[in-house]
PDB file of N, CA and C in Angstrom:
ATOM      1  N   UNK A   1       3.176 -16.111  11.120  1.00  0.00           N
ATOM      2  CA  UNK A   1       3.919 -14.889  10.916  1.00  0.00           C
ATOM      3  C   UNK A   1       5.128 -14.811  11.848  1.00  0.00           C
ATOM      4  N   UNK A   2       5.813 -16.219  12.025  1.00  0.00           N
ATOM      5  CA  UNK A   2       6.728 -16.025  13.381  1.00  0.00           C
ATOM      6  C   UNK A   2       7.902 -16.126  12.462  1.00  0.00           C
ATOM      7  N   UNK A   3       8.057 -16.470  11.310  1.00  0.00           N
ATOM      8  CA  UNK A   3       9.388 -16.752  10.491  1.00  0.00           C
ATOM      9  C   UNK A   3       9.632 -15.124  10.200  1.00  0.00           C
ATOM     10  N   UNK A   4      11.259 -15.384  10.364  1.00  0.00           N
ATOM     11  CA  UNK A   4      12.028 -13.970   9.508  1.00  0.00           C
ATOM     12  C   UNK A   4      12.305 -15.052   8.088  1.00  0.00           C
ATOM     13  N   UNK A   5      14.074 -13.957   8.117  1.00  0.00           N
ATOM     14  CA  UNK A   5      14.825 -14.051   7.070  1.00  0.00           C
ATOM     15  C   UNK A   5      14.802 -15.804   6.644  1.00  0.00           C
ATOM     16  N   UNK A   6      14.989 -16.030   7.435  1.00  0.00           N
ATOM     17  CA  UNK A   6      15.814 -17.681   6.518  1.00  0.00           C
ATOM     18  C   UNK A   6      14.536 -18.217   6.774  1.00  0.00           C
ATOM     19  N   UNK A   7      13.404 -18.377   7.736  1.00  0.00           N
ATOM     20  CA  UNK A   7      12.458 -19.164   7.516  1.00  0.00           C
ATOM     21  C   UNK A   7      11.774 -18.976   6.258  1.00  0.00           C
ATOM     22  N   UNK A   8      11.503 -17.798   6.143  1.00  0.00           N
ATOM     23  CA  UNK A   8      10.943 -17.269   4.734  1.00  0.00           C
ATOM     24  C   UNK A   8      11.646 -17.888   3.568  1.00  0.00           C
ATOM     25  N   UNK A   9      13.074 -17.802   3.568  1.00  0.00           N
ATOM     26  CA  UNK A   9      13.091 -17.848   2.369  1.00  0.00           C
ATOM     27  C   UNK A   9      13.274 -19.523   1.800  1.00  0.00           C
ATOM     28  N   UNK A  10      13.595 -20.628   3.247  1.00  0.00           N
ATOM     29  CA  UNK A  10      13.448 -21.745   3.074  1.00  0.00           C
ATOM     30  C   UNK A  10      12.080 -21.975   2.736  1.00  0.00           C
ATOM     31  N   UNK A  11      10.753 -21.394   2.730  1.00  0.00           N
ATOM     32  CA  UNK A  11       9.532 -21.936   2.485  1.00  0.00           C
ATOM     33  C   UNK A  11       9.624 -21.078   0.355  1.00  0.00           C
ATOM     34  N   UNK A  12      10.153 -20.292   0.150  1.00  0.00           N
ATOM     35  CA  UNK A  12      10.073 -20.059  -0.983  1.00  0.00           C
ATOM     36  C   UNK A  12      10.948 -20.534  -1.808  1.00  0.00           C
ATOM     37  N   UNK A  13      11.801 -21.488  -1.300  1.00  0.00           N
ATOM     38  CA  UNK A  13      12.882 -22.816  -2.018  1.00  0.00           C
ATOM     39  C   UNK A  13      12.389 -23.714  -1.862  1.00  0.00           C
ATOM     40  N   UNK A  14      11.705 -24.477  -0.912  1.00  0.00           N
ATOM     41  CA  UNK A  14      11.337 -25.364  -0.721  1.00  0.00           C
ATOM     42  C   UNK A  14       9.948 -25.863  -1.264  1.00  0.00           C
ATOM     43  N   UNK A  15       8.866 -25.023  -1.033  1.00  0.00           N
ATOM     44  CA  UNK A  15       7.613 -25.100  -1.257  1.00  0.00           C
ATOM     45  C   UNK A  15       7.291 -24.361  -2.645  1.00  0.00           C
ATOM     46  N   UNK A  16       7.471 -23.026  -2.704  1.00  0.00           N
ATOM     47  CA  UNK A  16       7.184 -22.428  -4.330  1.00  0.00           C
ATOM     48  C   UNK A  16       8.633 -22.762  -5.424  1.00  0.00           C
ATOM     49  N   UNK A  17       9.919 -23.586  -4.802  1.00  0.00           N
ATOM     50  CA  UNK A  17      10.645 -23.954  -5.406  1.00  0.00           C
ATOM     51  C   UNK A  17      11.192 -22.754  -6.477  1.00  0.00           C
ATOM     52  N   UNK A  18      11.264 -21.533  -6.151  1.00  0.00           N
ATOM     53  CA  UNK A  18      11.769 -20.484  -6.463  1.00  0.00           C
ATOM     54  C   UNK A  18      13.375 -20.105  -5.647  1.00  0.00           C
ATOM     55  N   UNK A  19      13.756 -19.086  -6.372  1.00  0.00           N
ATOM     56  CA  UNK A  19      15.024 -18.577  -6.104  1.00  0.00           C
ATOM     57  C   UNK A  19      14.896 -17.476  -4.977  1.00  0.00           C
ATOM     58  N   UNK A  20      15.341 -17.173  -3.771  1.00  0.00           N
ATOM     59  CA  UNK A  20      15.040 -15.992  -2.886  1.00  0.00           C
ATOM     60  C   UNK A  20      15.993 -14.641  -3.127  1.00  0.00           C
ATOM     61  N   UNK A  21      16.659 -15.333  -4.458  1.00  0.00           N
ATOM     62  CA  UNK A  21      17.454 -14.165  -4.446  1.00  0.00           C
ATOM     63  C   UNK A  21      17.519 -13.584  -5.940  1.00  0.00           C
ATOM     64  N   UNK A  22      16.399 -13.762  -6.670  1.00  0.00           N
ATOM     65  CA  UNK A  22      16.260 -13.746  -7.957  1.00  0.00           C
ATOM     66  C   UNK A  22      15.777 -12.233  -8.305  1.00  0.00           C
ATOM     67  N   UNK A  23      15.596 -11.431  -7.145  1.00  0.00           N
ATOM     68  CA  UNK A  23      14.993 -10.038  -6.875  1.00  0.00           C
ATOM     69  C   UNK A  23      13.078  -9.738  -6.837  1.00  0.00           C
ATOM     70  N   UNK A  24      12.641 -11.422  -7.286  1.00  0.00           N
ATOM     71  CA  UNK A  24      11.410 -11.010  -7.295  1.00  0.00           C
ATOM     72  C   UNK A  24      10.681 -10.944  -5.473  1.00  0.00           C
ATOM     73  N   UNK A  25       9.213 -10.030  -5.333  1.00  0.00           N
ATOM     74  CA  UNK A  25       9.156  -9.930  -4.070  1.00  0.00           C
ATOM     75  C   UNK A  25       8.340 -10.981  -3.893  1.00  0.00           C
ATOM     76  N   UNK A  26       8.335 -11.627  -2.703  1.00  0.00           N
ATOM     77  CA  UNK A  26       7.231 -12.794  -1.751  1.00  0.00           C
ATOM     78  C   UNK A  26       6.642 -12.302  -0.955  1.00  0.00           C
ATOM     79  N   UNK A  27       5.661 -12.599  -1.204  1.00  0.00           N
ATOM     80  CA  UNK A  27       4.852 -11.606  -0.081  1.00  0.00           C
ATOM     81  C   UNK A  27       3.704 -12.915   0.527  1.00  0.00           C
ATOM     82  N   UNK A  28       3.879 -12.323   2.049  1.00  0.00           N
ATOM     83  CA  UNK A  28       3.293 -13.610   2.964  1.00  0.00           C
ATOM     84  C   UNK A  28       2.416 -13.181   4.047  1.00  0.00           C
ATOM     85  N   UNK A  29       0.483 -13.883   3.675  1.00  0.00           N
ATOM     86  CA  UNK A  29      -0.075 -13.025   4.382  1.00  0.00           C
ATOM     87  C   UNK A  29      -0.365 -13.871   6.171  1.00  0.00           C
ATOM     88  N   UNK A  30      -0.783 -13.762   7.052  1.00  0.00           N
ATOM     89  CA  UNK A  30      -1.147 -14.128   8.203  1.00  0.00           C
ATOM     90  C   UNK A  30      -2.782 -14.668   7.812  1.00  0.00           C
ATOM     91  N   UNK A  31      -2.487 -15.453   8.551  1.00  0.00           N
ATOM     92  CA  UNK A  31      -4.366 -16.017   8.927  1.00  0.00           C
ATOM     93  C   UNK A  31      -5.237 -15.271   9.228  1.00  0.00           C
ATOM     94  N   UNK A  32      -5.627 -14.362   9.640  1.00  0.00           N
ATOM     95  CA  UNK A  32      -6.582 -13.365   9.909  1.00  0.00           C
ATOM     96  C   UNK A  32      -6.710 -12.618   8.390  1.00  0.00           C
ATOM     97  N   UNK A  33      -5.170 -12.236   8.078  1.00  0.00           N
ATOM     98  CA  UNK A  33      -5.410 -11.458   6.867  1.00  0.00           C
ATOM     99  C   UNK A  33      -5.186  -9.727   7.306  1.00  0.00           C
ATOM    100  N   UNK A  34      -4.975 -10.049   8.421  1.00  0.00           N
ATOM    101  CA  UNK A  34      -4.492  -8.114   8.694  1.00  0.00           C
ATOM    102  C   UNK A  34      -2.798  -8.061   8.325  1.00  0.00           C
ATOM    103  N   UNK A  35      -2.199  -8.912   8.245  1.00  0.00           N
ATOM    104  CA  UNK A  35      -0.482  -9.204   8.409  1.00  0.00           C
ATOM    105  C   UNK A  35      -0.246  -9.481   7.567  1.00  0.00           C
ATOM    106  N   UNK A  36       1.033  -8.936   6.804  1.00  0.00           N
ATOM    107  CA  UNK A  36       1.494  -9.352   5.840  1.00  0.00           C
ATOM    108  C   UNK A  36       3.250  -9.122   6.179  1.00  0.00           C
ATOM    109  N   UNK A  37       4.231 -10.271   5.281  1.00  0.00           N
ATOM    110  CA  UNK A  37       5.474  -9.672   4.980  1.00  0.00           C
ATOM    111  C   UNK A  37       6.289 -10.063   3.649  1.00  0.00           C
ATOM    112  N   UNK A  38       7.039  -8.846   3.155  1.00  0.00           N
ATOM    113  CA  UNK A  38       7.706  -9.264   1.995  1.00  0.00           C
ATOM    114  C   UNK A  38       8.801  -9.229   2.488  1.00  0.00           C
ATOM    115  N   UNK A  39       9.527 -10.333   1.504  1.00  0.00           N
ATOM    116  CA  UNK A  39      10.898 -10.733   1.532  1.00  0.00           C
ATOM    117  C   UNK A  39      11.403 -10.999  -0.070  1.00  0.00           C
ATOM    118  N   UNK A  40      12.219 -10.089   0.055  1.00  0.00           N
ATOM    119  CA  UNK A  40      12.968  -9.690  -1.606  1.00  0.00           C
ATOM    120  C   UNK A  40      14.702  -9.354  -0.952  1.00  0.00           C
ATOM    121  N   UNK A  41      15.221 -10.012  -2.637  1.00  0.00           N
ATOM    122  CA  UNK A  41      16.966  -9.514  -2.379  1.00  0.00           C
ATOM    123  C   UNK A  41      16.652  -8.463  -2.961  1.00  0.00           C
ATOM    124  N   UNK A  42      17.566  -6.858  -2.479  1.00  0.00           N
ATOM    125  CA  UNK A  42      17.885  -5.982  -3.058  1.00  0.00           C
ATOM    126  C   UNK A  42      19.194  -5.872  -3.713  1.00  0.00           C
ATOM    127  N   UNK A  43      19.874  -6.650  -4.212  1.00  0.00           N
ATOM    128  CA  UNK A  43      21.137  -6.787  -4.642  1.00  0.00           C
ATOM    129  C   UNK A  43      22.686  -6.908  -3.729  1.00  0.00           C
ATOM    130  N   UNK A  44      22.333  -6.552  -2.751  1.00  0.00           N
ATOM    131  CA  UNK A  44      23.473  -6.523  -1.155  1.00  0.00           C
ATOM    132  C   UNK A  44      22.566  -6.985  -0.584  1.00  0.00           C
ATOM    133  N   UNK A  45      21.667  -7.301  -0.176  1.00  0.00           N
ATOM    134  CA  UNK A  45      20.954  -7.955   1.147  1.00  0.00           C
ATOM    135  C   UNK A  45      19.552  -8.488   0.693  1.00  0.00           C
ATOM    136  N   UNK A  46      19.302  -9.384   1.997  1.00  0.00           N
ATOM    137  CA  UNK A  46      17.943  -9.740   2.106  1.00  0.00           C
ATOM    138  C   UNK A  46      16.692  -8.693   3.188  1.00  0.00           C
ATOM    139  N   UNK A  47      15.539  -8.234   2.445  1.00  0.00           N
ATOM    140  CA  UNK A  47      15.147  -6.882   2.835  1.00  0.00           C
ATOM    141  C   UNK A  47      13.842  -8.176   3.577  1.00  0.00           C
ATOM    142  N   UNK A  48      13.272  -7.587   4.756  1.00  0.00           N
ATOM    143  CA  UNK A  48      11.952  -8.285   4.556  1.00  0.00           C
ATOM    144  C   UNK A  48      11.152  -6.850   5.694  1.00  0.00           C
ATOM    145  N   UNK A  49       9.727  -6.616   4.926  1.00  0.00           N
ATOM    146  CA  UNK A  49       9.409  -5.648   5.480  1.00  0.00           C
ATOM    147  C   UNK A  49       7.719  -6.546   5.999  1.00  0.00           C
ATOM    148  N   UNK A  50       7.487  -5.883   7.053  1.00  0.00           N
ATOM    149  CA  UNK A  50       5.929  -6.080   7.504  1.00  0.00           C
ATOM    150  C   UNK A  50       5.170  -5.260   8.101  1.00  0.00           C
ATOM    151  N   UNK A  51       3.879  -5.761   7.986  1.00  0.00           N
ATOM    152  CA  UNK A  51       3.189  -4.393   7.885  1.00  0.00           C
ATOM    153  C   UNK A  51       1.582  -5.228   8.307  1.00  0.00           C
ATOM    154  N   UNK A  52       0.891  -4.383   9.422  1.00  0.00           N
ATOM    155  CA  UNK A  52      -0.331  -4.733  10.100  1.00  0.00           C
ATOM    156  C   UNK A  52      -1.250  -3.785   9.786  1.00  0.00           C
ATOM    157  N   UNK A  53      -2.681  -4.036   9.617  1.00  0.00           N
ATOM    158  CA  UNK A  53      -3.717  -3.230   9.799  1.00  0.00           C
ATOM    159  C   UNK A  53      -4.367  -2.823  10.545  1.00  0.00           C
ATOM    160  N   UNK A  54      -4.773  -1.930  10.838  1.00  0.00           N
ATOM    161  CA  UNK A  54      -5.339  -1.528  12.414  1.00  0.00           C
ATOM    162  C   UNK A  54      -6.331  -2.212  12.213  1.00  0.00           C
ATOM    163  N   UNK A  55      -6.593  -1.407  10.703  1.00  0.00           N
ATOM    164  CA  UNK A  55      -8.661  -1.862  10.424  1.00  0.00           C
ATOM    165  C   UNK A  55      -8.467  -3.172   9.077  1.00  0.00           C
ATOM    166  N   UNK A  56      -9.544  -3.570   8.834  1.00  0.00           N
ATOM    167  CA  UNK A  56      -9.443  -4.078   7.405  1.00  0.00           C
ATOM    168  C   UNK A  56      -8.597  -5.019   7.446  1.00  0.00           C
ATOM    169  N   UNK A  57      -8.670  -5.194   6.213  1.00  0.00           N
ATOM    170  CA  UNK A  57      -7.381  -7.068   5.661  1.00  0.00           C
ATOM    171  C   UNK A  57      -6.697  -6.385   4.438  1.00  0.00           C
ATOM    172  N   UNK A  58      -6.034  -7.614   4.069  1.00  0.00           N
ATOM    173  CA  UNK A  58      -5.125  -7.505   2.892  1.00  0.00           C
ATOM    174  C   UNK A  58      -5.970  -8.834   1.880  1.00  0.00           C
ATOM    175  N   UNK A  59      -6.560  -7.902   0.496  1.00  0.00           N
ATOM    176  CA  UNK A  59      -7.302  -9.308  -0.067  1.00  0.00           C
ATOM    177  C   UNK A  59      -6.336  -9.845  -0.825  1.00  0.00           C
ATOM    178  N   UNK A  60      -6.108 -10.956  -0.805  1.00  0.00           N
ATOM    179  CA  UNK A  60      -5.764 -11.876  -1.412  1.00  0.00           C
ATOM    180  C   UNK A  60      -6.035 -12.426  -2.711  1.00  0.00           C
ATOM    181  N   UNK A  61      -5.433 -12.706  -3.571  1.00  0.00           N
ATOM    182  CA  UNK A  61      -6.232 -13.148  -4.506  1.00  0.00           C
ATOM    183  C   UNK A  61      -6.142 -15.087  -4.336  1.00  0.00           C
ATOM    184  N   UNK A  62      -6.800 -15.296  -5.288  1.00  0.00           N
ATOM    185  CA  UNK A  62      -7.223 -17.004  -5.712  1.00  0.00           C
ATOM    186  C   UNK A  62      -5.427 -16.992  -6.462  1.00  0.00           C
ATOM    187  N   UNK A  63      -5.188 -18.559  -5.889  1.00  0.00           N
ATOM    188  CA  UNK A  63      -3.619 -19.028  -6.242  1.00  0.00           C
ATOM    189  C   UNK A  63      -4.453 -20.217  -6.774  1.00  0.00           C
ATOM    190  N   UNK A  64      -3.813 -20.559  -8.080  1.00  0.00           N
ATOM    191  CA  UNK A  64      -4.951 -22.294  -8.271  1.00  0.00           C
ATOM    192  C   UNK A  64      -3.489 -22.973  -8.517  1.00  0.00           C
ATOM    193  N   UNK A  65      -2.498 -22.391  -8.383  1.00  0.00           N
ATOM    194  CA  UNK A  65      -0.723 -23.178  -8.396  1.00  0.00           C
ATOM    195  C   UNK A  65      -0.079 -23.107  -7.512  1.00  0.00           C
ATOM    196  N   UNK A  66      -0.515 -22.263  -6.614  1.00  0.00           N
ATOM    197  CA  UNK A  66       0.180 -21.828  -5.639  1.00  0.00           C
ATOM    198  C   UNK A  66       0.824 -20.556  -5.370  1.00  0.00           C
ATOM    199  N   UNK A  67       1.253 -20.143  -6.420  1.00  0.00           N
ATOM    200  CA  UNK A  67       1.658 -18.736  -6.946  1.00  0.00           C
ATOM    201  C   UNK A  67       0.571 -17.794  -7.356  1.00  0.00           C
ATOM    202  N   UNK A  68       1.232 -16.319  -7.219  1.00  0.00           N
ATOM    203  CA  UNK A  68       0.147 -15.332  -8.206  1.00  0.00           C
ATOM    204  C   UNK A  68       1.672 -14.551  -8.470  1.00  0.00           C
ATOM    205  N   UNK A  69       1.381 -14.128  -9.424  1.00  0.00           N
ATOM    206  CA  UNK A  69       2.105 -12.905 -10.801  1.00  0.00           C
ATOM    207  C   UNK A  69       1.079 -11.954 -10.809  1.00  0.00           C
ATOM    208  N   UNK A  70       1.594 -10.602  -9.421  1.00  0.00           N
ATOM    209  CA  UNK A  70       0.675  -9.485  -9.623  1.00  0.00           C
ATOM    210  C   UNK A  70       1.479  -8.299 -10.406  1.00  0.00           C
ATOM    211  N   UNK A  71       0.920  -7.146 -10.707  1.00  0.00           N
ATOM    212  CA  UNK A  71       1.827  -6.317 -11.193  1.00  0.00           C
ATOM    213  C   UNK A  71       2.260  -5.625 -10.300  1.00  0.00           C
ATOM    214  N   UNK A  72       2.888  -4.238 -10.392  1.00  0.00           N
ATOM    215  CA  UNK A  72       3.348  -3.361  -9.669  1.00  0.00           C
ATOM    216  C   UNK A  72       2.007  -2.300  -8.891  1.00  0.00           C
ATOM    217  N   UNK A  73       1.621  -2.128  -9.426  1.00  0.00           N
ATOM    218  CA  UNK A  73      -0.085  -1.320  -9.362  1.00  0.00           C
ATOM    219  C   UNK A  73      -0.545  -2.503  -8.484  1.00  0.00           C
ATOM    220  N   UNK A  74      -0.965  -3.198  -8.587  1.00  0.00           N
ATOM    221  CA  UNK A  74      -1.695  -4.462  -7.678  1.00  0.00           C
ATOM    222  C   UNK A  74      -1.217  -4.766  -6.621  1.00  0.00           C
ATOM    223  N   UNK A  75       0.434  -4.755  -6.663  1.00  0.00           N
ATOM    224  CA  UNK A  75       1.231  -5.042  -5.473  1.00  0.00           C
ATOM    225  C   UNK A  75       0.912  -3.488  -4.261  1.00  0.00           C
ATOM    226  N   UNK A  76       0.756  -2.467  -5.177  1.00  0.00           N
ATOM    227  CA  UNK A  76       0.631  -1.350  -4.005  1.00  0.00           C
ATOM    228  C   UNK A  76      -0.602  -1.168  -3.177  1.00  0.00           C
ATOM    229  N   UNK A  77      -1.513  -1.383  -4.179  1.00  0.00           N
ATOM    230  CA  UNK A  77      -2.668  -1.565  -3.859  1.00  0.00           C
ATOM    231  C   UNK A  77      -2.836  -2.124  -2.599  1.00  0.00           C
ATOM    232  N   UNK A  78      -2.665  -3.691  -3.199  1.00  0.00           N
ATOM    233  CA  UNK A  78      -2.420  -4.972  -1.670  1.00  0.00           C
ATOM    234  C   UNK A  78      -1.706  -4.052  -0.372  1.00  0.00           C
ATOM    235  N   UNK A  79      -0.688  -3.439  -0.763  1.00  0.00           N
ATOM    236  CA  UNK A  79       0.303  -3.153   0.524  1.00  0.00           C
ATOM    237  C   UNK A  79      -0.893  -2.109   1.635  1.00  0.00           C
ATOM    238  N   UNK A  80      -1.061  -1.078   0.632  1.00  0.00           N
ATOM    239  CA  UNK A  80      -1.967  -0.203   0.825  1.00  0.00           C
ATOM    240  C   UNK A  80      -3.429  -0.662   1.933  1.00  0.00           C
ATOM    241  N   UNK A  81      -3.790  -2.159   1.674  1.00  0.00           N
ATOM    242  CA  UNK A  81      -5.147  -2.572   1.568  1.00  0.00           C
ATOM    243  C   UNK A  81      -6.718  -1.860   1.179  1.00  0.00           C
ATOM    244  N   UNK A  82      -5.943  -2.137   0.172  1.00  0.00           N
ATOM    245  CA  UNK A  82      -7.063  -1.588  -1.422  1.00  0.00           C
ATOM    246  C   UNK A  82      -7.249  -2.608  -2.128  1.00  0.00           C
ATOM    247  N   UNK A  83      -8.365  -2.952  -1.863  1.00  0.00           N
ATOM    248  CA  UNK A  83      -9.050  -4.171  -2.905  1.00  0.00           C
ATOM    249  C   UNK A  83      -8.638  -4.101  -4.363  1.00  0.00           C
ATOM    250  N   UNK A  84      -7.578  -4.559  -4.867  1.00  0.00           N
ATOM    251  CA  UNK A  84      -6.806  -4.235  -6.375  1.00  0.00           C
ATOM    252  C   UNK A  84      -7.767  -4.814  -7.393  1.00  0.00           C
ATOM    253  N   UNK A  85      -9.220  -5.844  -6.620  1.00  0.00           N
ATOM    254  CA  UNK A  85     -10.020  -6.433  -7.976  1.00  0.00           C
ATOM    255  C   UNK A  85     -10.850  -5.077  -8.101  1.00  0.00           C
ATOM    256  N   UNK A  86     -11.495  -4.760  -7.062  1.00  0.00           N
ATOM    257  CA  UNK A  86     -12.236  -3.347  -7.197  1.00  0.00           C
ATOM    258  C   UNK A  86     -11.758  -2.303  -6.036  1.00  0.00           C
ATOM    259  N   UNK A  87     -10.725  -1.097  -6.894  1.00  0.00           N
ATOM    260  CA  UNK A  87      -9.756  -0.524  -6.315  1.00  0.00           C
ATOM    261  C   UNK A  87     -11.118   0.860  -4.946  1.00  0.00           C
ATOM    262  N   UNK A  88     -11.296   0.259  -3.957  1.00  0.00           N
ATOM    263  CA  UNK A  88     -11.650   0.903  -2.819  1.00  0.00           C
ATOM    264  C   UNK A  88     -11.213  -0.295  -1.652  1.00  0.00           C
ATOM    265  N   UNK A  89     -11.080   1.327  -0.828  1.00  0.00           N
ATOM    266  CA  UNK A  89     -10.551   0.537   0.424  1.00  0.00           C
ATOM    267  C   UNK A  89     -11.374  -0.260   1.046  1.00  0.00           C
ATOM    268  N   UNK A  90     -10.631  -1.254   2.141  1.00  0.00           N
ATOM    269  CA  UNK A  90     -11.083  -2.247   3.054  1.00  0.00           C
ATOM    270  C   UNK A  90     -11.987  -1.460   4.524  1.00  0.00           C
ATOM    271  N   UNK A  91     -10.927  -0.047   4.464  1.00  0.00           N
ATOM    272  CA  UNK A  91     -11.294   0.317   5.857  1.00  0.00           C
ATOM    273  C   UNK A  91     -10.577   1.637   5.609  1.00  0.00           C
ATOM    274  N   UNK A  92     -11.698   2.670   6.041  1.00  0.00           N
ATOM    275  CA  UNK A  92     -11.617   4.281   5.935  1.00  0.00           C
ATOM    276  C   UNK A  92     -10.604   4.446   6.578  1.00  0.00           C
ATOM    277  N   UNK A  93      -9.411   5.384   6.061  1.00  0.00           N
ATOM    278  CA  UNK A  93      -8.163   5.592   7.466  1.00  0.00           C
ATOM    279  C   UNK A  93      -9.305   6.944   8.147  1.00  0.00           C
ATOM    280  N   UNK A  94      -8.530   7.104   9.329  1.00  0.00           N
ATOM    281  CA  UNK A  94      -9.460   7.982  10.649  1.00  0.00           C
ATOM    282  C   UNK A  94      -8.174   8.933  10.408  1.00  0.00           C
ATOM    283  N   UNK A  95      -6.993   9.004  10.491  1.00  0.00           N
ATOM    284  CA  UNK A  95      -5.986   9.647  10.658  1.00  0.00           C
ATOM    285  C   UNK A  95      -5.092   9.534   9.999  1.00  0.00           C
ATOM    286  N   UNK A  96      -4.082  11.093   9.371  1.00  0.00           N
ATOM    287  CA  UNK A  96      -3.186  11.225   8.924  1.00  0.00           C
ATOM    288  C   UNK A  96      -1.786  10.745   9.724  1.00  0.00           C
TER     289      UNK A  96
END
């Protein structure tokens, strides 16, 4: 989780052999699984946002290509960490 902007997006040219500026989002989790970051063009720039869990993980799904094609609902879910196969949380929030 030590790459920004250009490391990111050299591993999504290089390795998923995709476009980083095609508007779709990449989303990249950490080894533990509490960390995640996306990196998407918004049309003027390269955005990359991240985001930790106090409690809980971010599940992942099975890649058998390397890739996954989630939807929009699934993607929030994930962000959220809400199990998007069976939509309950990972970990009760304590606080607003």
């Amino acid at each position: 989780m030590r790459r920004g902007f250009d490391g990111l997006s050299a591993i999504v040219q290089t390795t998923l052999e995709e476009d980083p500026f095609s508007g779709h989002a990449f989303v990249f989790r950490g080894r533990k699984g509490d960390r995640i970051k996306v990196l998407w063009w918004s049309g003027d720039g390269m955005c990359l946002f991240a985001k930790r869990l106090e409690q809980g993980y971010f599940v992942w799904p099975q890649a058998q290509s390397g890739t996954v094609h989630l939807t929009s609902a699934q993607l929030s879910m994930l962000l959220e960490g809400i199990d998007w196969r069976r939509p309950l949380r990972t970990a009760r929030p304590t606080a607003v």
